[in-house]
N, C-alpha and C. Protein backbone atom coordinates (compact mmCIF):
# COMPACT_ATOMS: atom_id res chain seq x y z
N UNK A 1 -57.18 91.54 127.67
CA UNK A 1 -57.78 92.37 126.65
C UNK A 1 -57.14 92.07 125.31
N UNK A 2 -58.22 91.82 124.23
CA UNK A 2 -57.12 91.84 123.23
C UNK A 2 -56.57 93.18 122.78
N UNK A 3 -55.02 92.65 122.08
CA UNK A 3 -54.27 94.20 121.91
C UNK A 3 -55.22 94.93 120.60
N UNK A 4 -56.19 95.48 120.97
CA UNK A 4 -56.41 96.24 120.20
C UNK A 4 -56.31 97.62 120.72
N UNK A 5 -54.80 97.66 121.51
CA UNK A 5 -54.74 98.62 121.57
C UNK A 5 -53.94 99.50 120.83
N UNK A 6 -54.02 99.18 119.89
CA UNK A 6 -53.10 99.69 118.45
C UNK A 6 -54.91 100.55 117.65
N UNK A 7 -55.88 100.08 118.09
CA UNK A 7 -56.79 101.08 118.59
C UNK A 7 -57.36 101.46 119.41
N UNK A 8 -57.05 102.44 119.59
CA UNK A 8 -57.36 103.17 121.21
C UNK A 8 -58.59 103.38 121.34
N UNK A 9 -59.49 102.33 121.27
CA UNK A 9 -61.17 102.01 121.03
C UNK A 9 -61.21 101.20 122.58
N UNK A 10 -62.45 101.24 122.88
CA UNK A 10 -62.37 100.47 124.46
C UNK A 10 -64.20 101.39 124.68
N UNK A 11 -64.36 100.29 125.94
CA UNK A 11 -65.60 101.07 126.28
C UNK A 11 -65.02 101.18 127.70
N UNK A 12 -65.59 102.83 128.07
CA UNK A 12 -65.20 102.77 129.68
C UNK A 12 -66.93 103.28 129.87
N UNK A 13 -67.37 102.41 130.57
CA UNK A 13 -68.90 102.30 131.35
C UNK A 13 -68.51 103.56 132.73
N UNK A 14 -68.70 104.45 132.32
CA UNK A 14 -68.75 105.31 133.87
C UNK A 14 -70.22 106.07 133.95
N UNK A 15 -70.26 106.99 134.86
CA UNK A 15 -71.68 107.20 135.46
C UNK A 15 -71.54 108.90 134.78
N UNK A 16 -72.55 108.71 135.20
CA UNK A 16 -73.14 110.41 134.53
C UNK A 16 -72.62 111.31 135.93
N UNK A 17 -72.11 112.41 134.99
CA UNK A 17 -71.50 113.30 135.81
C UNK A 17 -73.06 114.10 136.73
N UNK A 18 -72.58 114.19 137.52
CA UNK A 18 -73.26 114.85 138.61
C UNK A 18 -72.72 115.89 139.37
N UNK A 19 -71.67 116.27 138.61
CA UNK A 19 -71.36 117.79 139.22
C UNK A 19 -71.78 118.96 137.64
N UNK A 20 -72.14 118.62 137.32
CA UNK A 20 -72.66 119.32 135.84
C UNK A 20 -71.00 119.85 134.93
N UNK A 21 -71.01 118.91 134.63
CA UNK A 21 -69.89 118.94 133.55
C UNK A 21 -70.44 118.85 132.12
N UNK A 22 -69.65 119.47 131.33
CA UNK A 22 -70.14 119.81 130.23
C UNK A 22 -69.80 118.40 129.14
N UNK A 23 -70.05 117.81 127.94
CA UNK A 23 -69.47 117.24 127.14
C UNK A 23 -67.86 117.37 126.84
N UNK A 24 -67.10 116.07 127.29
CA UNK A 24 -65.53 116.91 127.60
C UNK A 24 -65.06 117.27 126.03
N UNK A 25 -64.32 117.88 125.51
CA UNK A 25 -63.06 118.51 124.45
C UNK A 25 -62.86 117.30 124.49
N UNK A 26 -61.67 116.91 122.92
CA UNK A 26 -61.02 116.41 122.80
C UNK A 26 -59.52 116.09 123.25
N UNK A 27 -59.55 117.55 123.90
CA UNK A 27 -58.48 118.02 124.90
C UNK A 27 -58.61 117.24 126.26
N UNK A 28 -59.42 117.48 126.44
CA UNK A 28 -59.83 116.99 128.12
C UNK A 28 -58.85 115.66 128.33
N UNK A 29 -57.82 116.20 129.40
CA UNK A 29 -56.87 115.03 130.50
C UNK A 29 -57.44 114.11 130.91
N UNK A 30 -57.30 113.03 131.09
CA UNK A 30 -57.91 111.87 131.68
C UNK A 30 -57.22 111.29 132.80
N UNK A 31 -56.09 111.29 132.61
CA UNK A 31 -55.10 110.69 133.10
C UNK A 31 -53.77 111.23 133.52
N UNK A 32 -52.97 111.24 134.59
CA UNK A 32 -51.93 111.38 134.64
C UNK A 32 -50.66 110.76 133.69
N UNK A 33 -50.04 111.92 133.07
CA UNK A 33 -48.64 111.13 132.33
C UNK A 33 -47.69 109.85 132.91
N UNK A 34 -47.59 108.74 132.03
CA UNK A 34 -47.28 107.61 132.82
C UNK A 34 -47.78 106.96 134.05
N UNK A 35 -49.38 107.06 134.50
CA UNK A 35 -49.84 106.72 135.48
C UNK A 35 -49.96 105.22 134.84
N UNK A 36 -50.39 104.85 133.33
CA UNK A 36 -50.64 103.69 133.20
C UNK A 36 -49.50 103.04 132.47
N UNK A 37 -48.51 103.68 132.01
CA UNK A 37 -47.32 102.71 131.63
C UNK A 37 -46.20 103.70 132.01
N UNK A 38 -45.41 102.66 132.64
CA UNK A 38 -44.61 103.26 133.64
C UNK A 38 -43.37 104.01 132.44
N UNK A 39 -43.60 103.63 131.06
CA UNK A 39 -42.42 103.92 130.06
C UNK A 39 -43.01 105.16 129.39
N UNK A 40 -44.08 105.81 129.88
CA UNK A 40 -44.79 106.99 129.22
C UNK A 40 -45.33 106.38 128.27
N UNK A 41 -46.13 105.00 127.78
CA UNK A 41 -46.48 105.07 126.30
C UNK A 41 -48.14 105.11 126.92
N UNK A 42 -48.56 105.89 125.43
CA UNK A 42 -49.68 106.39 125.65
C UNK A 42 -50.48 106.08 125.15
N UNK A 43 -50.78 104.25 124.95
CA UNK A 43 -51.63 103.88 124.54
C UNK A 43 -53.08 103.72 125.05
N UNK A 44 -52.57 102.91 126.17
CA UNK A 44 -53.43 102.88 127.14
C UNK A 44 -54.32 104.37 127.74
N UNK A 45 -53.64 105.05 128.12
CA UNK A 45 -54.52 106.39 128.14
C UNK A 45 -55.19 106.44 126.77
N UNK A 46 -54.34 106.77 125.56
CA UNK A 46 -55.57 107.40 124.54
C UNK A 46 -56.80 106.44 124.49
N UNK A 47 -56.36 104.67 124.63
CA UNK A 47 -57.44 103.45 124.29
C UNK A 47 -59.00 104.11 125.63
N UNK A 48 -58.33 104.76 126.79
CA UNK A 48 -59.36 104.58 127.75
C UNK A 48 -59.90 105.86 127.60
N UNK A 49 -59.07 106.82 127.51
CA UNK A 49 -59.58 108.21 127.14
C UNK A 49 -60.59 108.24 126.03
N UNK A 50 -60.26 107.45 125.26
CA UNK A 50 -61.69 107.85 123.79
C UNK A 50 -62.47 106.93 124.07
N UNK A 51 -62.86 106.36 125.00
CA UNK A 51 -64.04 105.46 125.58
C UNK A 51 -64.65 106.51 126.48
N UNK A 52 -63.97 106.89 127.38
CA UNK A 52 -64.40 107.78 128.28
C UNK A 52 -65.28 109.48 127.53
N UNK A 53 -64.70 109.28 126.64
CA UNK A 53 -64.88 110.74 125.48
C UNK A 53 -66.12 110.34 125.27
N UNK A 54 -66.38 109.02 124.33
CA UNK A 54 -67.80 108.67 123.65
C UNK A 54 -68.88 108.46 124.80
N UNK A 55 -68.64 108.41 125.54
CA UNK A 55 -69.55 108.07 127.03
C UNK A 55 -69.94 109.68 127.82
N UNK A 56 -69.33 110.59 126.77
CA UNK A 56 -69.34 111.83 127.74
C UNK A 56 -69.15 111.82 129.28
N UNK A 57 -68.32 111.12 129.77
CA UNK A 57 -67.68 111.32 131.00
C UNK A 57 -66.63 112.70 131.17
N UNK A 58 -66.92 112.77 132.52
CA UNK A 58 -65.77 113.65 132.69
C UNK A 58 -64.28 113.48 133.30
N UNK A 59 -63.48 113.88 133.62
CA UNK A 59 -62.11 113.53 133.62
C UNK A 59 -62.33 113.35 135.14
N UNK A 60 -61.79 112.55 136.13
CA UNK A 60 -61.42 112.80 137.52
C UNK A 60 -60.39 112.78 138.08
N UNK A 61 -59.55 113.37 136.69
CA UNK A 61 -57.95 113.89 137.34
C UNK A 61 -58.32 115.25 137.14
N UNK A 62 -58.90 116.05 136.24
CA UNK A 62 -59.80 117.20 136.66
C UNK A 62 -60.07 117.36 137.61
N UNK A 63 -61.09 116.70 137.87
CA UNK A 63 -61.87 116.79 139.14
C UNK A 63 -61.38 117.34 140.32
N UNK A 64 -60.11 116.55 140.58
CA UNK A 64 -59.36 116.43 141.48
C UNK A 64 -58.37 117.58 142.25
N UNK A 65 -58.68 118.66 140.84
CA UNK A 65 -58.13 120.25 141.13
C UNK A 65 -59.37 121.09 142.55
N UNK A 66 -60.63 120.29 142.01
CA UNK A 66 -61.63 121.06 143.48
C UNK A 66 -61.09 120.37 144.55
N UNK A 67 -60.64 120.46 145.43
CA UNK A 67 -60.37 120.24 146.98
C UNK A 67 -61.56 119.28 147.30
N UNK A 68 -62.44 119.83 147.50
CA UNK A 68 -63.78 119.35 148.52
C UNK A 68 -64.06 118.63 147.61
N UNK A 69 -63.74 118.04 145.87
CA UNK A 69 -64.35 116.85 145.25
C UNK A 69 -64.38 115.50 145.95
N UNK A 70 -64.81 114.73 146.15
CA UNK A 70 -64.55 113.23 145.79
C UNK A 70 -65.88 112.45 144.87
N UNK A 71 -65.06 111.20 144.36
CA UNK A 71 -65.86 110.39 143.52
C UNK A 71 -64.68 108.97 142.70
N UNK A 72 -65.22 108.12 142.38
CA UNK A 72 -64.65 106.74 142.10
C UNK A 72 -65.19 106.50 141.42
N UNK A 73 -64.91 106.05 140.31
CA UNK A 73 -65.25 105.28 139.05
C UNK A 73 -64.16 103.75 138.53
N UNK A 74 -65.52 103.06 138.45
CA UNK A 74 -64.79 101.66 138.18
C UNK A 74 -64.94 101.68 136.59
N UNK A 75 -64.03 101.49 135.60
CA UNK A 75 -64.55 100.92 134.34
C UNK A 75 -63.83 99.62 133.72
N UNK A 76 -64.69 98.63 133.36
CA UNK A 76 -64.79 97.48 132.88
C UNK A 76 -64.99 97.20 131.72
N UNK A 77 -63.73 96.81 130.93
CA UNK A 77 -63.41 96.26 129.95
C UNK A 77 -63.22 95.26 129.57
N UNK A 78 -64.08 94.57 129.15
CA UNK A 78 -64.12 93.32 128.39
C UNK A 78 -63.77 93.07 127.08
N UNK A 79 -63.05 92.13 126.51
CA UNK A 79 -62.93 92.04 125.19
C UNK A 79 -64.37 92.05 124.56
N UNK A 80 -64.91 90.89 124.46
CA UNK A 80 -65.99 90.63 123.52
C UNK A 80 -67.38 91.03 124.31
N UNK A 81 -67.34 91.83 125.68
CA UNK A 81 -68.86 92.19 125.91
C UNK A 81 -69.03 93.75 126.14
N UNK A 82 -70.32 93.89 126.14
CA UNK A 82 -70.37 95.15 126.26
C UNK A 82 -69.45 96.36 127.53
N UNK A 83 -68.82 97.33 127.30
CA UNK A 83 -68.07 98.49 128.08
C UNK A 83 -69.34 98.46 129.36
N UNK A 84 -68.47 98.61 130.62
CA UNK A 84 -69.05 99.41 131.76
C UNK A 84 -68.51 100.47 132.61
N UNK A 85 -69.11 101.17 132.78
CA UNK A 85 -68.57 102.28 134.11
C UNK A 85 -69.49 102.61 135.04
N UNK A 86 -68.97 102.41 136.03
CA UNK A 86 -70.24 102.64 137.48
C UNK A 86 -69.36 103.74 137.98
N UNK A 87 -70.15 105.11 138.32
CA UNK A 87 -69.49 105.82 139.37
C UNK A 87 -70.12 106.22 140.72
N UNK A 88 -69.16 106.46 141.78
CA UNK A 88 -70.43 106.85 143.00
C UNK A 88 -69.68 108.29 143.60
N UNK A 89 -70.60 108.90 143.69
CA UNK A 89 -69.89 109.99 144.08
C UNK A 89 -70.97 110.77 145.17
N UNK A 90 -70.29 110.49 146.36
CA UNK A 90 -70.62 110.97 147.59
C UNK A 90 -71.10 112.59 148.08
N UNK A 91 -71.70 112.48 148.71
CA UNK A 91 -72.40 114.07 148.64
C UNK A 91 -72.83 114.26 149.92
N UNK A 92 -72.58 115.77 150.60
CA UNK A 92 -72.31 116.54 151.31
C UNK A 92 -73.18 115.71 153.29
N UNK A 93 -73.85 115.35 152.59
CA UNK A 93 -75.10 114.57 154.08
C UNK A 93 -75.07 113.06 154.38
N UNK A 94 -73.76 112.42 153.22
CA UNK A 94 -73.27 111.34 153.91
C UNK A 94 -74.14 110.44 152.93
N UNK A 95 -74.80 110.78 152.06
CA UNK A 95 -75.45 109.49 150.91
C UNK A 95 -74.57 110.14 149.53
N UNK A 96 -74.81 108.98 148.60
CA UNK A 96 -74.23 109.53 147.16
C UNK A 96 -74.52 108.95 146.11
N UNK A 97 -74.91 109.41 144.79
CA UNK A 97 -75.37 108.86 143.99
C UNK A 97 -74.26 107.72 143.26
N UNK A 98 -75.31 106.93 142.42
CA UNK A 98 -74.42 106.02 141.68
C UNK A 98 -74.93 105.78 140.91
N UNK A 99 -74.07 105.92 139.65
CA UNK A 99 -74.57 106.27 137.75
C UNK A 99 -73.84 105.09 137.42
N UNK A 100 -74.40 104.51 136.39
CA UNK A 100 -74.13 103.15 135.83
C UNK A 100 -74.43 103.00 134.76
N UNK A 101 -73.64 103.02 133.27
CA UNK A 101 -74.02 103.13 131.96
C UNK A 101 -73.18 101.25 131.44
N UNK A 102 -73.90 101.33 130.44
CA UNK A 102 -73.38 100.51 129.32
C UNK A 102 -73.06 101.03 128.12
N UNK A 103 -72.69 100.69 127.11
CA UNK A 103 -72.50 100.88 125.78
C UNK A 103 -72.66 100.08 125.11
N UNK A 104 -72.74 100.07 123.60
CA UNK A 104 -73.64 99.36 123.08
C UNK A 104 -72.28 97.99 122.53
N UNK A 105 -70.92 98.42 122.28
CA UNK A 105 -70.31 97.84 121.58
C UNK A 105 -69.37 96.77 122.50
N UNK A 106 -68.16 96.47 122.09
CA UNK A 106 -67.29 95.42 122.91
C UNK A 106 -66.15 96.47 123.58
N UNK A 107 -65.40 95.94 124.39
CA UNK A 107 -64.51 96.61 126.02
C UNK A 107 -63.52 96.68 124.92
N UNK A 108 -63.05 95.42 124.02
CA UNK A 108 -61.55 95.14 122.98
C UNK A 108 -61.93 96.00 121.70
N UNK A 109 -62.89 96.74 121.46
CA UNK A 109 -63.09 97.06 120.20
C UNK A 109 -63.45 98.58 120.17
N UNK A 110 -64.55 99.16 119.40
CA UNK A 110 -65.45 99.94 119.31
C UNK A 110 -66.29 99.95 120.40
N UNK A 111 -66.39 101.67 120.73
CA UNK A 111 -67.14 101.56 122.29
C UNK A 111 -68.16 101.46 121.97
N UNK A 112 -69.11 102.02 120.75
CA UNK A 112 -70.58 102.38 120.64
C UNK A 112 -70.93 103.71 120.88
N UNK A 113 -72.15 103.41 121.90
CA UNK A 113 -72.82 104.60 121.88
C UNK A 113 -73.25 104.04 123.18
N UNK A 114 -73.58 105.07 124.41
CA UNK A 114 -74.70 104.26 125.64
C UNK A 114 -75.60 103.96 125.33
N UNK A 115 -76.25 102.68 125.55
CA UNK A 115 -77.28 101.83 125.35
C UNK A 115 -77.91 101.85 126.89
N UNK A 116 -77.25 101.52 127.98
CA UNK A 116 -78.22 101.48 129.44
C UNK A 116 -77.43 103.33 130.01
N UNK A 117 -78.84 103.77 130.55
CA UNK A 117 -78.17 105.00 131.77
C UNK A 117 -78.62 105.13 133.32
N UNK A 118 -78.51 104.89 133.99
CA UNK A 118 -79.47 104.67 134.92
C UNK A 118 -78.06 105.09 136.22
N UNK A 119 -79.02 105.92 137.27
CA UNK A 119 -78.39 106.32 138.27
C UNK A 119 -79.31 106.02 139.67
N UNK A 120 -79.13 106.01 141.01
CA UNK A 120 -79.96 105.82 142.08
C UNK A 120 -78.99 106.31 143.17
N UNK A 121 -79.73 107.09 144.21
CA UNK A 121 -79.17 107.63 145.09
C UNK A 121 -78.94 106.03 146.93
N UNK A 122 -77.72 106.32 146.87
CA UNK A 122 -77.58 105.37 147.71
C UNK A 122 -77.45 105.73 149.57
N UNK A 123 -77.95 105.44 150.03
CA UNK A 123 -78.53 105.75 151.30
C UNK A 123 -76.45 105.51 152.38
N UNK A 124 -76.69 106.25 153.46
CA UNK A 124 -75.66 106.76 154.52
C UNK A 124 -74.69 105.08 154.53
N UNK A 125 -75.70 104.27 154.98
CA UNK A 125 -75.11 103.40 155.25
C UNK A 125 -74.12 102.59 154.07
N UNK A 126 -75.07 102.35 153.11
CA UNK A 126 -74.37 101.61 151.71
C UNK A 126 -73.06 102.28 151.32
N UNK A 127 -73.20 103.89 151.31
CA UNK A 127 -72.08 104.72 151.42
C UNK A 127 -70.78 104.84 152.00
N UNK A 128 -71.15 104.57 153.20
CA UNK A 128 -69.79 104.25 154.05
C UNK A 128 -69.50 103.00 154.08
N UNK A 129 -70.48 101.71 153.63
CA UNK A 129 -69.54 100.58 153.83
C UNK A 129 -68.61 100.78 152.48
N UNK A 130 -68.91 100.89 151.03
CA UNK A 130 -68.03 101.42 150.19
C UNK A 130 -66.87 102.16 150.46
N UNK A 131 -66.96 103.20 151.04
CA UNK A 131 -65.86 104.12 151.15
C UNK A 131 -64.72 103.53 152.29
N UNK A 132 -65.25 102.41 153.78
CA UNK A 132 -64.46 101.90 154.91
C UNK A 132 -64.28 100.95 153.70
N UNK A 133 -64.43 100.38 152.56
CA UNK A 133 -63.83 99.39 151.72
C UNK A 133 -62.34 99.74 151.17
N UNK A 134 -62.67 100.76 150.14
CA UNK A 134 -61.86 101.62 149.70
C UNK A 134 -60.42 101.47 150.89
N UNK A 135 -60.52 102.05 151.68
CA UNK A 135 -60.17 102.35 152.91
C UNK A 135 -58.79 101.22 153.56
N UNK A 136 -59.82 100.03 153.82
CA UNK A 136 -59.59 99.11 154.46
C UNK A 136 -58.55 98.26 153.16
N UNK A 137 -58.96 98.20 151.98
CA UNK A 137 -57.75 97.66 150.82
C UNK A 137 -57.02 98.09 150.39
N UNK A 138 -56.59 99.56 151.10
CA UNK A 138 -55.65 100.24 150.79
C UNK A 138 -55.21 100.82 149.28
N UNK A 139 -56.73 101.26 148.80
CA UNK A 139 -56.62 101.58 147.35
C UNK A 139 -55.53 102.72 146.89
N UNK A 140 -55.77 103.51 148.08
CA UNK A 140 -55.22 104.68 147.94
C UNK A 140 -53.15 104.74 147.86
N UNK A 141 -52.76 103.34 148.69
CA UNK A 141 -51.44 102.92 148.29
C UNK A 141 -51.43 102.13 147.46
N UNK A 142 -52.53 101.60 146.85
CA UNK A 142 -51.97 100.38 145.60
C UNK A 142 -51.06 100.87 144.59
N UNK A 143 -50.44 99.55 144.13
CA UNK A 143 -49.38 100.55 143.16
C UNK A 143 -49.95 100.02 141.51
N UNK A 144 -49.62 101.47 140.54
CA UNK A 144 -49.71 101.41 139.39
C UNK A 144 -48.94 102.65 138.83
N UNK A 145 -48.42 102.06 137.31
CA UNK A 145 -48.92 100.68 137.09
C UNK A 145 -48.10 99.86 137.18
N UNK A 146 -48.58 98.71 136.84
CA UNK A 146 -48.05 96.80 136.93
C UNK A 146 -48.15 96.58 135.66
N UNK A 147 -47.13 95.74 135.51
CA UNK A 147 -46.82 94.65 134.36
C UNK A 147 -47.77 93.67 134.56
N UNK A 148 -48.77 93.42 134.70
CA UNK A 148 -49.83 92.19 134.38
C UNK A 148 -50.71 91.43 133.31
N UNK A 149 -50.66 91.95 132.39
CA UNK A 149 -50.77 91.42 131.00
C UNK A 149 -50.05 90.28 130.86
N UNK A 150 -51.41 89.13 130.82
CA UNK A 150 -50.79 87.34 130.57
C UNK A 150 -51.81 87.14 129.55
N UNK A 151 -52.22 87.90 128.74
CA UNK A 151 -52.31 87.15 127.18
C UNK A 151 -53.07 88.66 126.31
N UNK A 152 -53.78 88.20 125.43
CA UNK A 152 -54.54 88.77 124.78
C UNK A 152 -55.92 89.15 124.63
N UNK A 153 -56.13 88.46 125.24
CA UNK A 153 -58.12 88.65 125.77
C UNK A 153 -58.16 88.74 126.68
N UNK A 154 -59.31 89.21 127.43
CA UNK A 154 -59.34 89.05 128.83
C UNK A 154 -60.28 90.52 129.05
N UNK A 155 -59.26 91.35 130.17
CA UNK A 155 -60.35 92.30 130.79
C UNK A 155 -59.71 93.31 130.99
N UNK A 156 -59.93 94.56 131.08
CA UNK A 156 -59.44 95.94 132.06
C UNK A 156 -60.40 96.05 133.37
N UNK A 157 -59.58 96.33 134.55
CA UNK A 157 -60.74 96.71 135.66
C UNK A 157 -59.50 97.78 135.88
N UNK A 158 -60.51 98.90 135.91
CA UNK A 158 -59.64 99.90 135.77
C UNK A 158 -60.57 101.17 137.21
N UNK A 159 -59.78 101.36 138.25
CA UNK A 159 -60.47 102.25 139.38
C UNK A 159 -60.01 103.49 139.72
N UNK A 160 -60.57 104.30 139.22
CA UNK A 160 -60.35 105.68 139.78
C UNK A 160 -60.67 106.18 140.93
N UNK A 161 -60.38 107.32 141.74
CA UNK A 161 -60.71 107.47 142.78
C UNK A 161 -60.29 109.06 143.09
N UNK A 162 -61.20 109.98 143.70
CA UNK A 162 -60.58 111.56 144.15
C UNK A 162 -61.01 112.10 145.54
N UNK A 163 -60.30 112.27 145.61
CA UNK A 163 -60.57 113.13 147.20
C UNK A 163 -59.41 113.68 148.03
N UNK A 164 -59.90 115.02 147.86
CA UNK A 164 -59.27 116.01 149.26
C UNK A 164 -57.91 116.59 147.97
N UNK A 165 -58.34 116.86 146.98
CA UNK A 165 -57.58 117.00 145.70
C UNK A 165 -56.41 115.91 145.34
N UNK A 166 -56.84 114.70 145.80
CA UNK A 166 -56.01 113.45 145.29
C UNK A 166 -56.42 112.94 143.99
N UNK A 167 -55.39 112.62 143.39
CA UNK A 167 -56.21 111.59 141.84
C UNK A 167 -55.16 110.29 141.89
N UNK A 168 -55.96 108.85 142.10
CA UNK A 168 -55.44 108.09 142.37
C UNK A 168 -55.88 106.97 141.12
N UNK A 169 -55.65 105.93 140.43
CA UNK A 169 -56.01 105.01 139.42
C UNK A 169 -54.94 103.82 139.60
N UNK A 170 -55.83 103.17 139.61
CA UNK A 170 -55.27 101.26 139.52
C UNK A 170 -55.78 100.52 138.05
N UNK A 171 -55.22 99.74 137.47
CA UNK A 171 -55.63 99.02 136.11
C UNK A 171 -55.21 98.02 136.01
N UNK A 172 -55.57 97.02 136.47
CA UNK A 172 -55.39 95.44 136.51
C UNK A 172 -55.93 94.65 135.14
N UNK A 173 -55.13 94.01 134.48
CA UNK A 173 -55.76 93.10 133.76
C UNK A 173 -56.36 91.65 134.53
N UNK A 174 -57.56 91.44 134.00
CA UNK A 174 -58.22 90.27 134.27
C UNK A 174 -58.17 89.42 135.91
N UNK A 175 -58.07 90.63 136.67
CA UNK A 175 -58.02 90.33 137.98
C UNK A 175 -58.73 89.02 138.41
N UNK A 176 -58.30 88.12 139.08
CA UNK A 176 -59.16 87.03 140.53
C UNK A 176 -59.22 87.34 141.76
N UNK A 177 -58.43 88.26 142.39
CA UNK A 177 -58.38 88.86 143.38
C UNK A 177 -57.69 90.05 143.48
N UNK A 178 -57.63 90.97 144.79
CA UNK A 178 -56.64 92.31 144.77
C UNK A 178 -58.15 93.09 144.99
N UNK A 179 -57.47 94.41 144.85
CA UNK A 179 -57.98 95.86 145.18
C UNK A 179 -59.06 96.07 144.07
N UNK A 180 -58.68 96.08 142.88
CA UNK A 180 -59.57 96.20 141.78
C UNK A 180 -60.71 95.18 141.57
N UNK A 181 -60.05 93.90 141.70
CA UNK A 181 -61.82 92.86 141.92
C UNK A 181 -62.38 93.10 142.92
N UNK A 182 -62.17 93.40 143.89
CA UNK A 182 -63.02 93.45 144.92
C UNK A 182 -63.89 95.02 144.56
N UNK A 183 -63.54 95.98 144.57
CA UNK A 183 -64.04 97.49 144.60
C UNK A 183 -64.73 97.24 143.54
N UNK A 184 -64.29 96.26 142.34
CA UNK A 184 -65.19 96.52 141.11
C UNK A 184 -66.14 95.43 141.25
N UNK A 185 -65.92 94.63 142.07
CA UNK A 185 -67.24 93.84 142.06
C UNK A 185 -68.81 94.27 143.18
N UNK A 186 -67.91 94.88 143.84
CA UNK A 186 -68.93 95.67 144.84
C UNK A 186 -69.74 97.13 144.32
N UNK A 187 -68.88 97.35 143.34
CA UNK A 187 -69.85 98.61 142.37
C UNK A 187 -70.93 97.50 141.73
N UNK A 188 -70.26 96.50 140.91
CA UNK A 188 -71.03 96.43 139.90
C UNK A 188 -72.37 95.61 140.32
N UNK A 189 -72.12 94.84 141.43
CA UNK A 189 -72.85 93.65 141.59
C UNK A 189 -73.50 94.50 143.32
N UNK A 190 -73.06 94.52 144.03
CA UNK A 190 -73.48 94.95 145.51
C UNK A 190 -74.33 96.00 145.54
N UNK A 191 -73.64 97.30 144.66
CA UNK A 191 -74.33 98.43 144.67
C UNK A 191 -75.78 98.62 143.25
N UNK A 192 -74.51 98.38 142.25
CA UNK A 192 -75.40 98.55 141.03
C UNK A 192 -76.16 97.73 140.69
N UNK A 193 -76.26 96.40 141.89
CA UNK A 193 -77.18 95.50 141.06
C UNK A 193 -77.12 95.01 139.63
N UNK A 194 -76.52 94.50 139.67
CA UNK A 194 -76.20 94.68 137.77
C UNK A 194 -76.23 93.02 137.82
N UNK A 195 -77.31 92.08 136.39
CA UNK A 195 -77.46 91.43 136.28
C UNK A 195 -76.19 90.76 134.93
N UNK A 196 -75.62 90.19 135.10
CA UNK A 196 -74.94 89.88 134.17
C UNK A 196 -74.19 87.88 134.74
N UNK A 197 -74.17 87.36 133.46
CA UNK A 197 -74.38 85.84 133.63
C UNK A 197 -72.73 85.67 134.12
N UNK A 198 -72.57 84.51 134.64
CA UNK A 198 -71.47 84.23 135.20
C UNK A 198 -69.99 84.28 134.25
N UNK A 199 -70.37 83.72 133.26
CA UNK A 199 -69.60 83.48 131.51
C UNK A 199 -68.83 84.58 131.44
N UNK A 200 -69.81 85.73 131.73
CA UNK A 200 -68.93 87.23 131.38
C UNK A 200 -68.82 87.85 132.50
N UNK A 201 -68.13 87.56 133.76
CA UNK A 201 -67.53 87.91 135.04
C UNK A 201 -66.36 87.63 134.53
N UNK A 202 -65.10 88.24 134.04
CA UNK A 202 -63.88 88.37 133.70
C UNK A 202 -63.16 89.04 133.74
C-alpha cells in the first residue's frame, strides 16, 4: 500500500449491513486497540475506520457484543484501484447473504463514494463450504498483527470475522498465499463473482 497512511483515507469495500444498523457516528469502534499495530499506533485503524465510515458500514467489533451474531468481512485495498468489501453473514436456516460494494476512488487514497451495491442470498451449501474454510485455515488462530510491509504499493487484505461474541481480524499486506488470500479470494471471486482483470489481483 502506498504510505498514505499519513492519510487515513483507504477504501474498505464491505457489504451492506443486514442486521439494520444505522449510519455509524464518528465515534463508532472499529477495531480493537492495538489489534493492528502491535505498538498501539493508530494509523492503520483511523486509515480503515474512515473507509469503513464513508461506506456506511458497521463496526463488527460491535457486533460482536450480540452473542448469537456472526458475520466476516473481507476488505481490499488496493493502491491505485478501486476499494472493496464483501461481507457474508450467515442466517438462522443455514443460508446467508452476501453484500459486495465498490467505491468509486483508489484503496491508497480517497475512498469516494459507493459506486457498485449489490447483495445475493447464498444457498446452505455455498455457506458451509465458506465457513468449513474459515475453519479448516485456522482463521480464528491466525496471528495479528505482523510486520509484513515490503514496500510502498501494493495491497491491504484485511478479514474480519464474529461469532459466538468473538471479534477476530487479520491484515496482510499484499498476500500470495496464507489465510487472508485464500478467504479473500473465495469472497471475491467464488462467491461474489466479481469480474476483475488479472493486472489488479494484488
Amino acid at each position: 500500500m502506498r504510505l498514505c497512511w499519513t492519510l487515513p483515507l483507504t477504501v474498505a469495500l464491505c457489504i451492506t449491513p443486514t442486521l439494520g444498523q444505522s449510519v455509524p457516528s464518528t465515534s463508532t469502534q472499529y477495531f480493537p486497540k492495538s489489534s493492528l499495530d502491535s505498538r498501539g499506533d493508530s494509523l492503520k485503524s483511523n486509515w480503515y475506520s474512515s473507509q469503513l465510515r464513508a461506506l456506511e458500514e458497521p463496526s463488527l467489533f460491535d457486533l460482536a457484543k450480540t452473542p448469537s451474531a456472526e458475520s466476516y468481512r473481507f476488505l481490499w485495498l488496493r493502491s491505485f484501484n478501486h476499494p472493496i468489501a464483501i461481507r457474508l453473514d450467515p442466517r438462522p436456516d443455514g443460508t446467508s447473504v452476501l453484500t459486495t460494494k465498490v467505491a468509486s476512488g483508489e484503496g491508497g487514497f480517497h475512498p469516494g463514494v459507493v459506486d457498485e451495491n449489490s447483495s445475493r442470498v447464498l444457498t446452505k451449501n455455498e455457506t458451509q463450504t465458506f465457513l468449513s474454510k474459515v475453519d479448516k485455515l485456522g482463521f480464528w488462530q491466525a496471528p495479528n498483527p505482523v510486520n509484513d510491509q515490503g514496500g510502498t504499493d501494493g495491497s491491504q487484505w484485511i478479514i474480519e470475522g464474529v461469532k459466538g461474541g468473538r471479534y477476530h481480524v487479520i491484515d496482510r499486506w499484499t498476500p500470495e498465499k496464507g489465510v487472508a488470500r485464500e478467504l479473500g479470494m473465495m469472497l471475491a471471486f467464488d462467491l461474489a463473482k466479481m469480474s476483475i482483470p488479472k493486472r489488479e489481483i494484488y
